[in-house]
C-alpha atoms as a PDB file:
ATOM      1  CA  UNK A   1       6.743  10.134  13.184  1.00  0.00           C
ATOM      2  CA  UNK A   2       9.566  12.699  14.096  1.00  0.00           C
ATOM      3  CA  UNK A   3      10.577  13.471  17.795  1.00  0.00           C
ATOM      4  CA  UNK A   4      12.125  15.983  19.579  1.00  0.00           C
ATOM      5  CA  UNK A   5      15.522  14.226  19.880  1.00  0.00           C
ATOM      6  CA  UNK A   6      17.535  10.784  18.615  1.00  0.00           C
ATOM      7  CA  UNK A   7      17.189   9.455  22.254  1.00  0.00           C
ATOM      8  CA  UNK A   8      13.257   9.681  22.011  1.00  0.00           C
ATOM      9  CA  UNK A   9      13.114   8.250  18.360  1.00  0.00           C
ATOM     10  CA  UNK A  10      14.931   5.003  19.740  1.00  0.00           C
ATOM     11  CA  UNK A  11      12.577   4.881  22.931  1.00  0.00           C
ATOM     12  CA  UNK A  12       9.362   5.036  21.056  1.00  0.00           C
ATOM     13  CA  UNK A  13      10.227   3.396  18.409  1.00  0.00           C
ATOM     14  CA  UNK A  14      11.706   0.312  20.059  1.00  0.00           C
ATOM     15  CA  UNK A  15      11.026  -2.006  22.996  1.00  0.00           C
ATOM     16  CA  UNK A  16      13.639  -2.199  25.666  1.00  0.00           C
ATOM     17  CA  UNK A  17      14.247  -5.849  24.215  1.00  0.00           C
ATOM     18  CA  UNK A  18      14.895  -4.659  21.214  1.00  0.00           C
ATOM     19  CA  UNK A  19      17.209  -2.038  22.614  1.00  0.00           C
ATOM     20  CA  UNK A  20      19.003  -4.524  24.394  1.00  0.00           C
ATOM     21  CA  UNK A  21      19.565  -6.465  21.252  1.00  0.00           C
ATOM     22  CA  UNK A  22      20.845  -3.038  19.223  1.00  0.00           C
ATOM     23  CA  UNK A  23      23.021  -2.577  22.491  1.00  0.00           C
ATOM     24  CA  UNK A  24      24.367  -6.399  22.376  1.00  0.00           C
ATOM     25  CA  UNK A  25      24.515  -6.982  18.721  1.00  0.00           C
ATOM     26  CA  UNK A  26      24.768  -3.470  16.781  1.00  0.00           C
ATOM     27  CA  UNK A  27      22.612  -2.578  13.699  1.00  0.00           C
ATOM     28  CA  UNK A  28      24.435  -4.638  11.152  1.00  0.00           C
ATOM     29  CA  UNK A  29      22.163  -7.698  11.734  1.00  0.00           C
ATOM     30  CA  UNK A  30      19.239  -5.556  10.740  1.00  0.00           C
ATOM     31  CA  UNK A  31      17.262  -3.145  12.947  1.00  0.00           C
ATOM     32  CA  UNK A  32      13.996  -2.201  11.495  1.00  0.00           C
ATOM     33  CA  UNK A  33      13.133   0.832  10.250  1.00  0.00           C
ATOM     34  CA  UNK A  34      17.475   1.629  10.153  1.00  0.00           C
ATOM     35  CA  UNK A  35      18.193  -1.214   7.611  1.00  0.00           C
ATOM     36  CA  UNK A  36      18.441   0.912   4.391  1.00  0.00           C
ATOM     37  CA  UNK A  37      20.521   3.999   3.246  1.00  0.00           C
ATOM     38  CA  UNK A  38      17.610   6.055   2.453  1.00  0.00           C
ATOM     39  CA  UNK A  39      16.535   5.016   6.123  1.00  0.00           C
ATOM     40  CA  UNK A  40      19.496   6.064   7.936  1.00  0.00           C
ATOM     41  CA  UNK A  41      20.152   8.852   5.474  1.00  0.00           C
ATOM     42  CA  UNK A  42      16.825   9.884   6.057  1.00  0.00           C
ATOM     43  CA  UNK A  43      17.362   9.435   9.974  1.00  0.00           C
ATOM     44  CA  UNK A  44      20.683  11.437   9.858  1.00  0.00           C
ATOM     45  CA  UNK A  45      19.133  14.312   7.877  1.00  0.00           C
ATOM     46  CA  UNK A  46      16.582  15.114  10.769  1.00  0.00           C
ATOM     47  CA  UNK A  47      18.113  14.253  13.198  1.00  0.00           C
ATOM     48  CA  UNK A  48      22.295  15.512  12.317  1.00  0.00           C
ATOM     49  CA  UNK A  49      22.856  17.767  15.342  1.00  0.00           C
ATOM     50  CA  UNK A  50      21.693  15.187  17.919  1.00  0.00           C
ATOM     51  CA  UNK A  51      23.897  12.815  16.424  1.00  0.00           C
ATOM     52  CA  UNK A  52      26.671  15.056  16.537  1.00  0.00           C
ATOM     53  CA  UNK A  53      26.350  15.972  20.073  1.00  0.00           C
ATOM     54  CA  UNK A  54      26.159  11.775  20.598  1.00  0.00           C
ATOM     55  CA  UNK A  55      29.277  11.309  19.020  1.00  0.00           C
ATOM     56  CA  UNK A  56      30.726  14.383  20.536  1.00  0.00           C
ATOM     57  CA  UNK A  57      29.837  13.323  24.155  1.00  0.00           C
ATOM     58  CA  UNK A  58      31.593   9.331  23.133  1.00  0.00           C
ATOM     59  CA  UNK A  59      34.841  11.577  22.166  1.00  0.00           C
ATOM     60  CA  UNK A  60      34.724  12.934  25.255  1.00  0.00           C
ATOM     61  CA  UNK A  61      35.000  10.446  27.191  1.00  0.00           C
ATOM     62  CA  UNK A  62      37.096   7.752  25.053  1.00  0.00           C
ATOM     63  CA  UNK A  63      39.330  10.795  23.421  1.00  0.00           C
ATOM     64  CA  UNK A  64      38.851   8.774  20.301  1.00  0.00           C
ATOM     65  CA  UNK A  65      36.250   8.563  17.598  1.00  0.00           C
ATOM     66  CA  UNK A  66      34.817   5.172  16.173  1.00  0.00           C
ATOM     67  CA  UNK A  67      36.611   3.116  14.220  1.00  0.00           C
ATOM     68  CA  UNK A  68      33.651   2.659  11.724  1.00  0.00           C
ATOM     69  CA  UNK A  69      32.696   6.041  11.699  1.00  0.00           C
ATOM     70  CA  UNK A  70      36.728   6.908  11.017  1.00  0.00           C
ATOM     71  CA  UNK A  71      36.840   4.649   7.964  1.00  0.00           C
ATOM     72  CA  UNK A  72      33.486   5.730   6.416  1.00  0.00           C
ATOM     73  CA  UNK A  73      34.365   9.567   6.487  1.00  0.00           C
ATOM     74  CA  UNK A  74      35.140  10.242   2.928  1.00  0.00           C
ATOM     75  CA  UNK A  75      31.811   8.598   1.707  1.00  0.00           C
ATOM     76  CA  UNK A  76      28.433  10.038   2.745  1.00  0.00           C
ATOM     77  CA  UNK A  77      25.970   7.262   2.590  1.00  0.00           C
ATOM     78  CA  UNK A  78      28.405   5.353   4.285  1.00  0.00           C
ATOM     79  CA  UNK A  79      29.450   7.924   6.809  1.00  0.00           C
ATOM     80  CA  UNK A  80      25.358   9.186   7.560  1.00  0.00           C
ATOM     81  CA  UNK A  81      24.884   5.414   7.581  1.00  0.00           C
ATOM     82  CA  UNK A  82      27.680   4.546  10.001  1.00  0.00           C
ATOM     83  CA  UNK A  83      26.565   7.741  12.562  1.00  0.00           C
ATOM     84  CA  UNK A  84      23.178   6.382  12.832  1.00  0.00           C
ATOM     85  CA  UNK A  85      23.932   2.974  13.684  1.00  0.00           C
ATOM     86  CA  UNK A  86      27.216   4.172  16.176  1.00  0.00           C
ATOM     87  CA  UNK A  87      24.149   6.904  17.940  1.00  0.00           C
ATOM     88  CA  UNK A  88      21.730   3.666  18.002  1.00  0.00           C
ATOM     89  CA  UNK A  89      24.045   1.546  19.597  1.00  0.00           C
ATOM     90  CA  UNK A  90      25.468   3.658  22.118  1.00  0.00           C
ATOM     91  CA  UNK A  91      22.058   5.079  23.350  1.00  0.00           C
ATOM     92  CA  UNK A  92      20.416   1.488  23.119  1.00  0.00           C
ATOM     93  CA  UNK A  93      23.361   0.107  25.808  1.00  0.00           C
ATOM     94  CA  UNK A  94      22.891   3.370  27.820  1.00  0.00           C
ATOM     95  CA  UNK A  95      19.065   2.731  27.852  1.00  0.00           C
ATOM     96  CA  UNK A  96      19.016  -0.891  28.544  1.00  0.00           C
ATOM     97  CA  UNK A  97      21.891  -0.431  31.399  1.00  0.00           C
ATOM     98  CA  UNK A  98      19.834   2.849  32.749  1.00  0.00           C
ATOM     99  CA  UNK A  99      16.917   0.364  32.941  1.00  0.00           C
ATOM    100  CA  UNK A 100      18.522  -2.356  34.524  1.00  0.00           C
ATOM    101  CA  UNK A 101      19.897  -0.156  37.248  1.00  0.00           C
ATOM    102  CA  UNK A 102      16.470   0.970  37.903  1.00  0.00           C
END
């Protein structure tokens, strides 16, 4: 199922544990449903501008860009692959630290 946004994807697609796990320990361990190139190219595809606006709003306030995403930029599986785990990550530890505030 598509949604609006990246942000709603993650929250209806995952628990907040497993949020909290993306947020602790990345995507590289295996994240359902974002383990496979065809699954985070497919990801990327739909959901490019949101991702773009994610990474945008991390340059803004680091005045850098990922490492991972940096060293992946001249490949496009890799790089659509490294965007949607960097997008996952960073909105899974803003959702799980959003929650526990709450």
């Amino acid at each position: 199922m598509k949604y609006a946004s990246f942000k709603e994807f993650l929250t209806n697609t995952y628990e907040l544990d497993e949020l909290k796990d993306i947020a602790k320990f990345g995507c590289q361990g295996g994240v359902s449903g974002m383990i496979y190139y065809s699954e985070t190219t497919d990801l990327y595809n739909f959901y490019c501008d949101d991702l773009h606006d994610i990474l945008d709003q991390y340059k803004q306030e680091t005045g850098e860009m990922p490492s991972y995403i940096v060293k992946n930029l001249n490949d496009g599986v890799q790089f659509r692959n490294a965007m949607v785990w960097f997008c996952a990550e960073y909105l899974a530890y803003e959702l799980a630290n959003s929650t526990e505030e709450a």
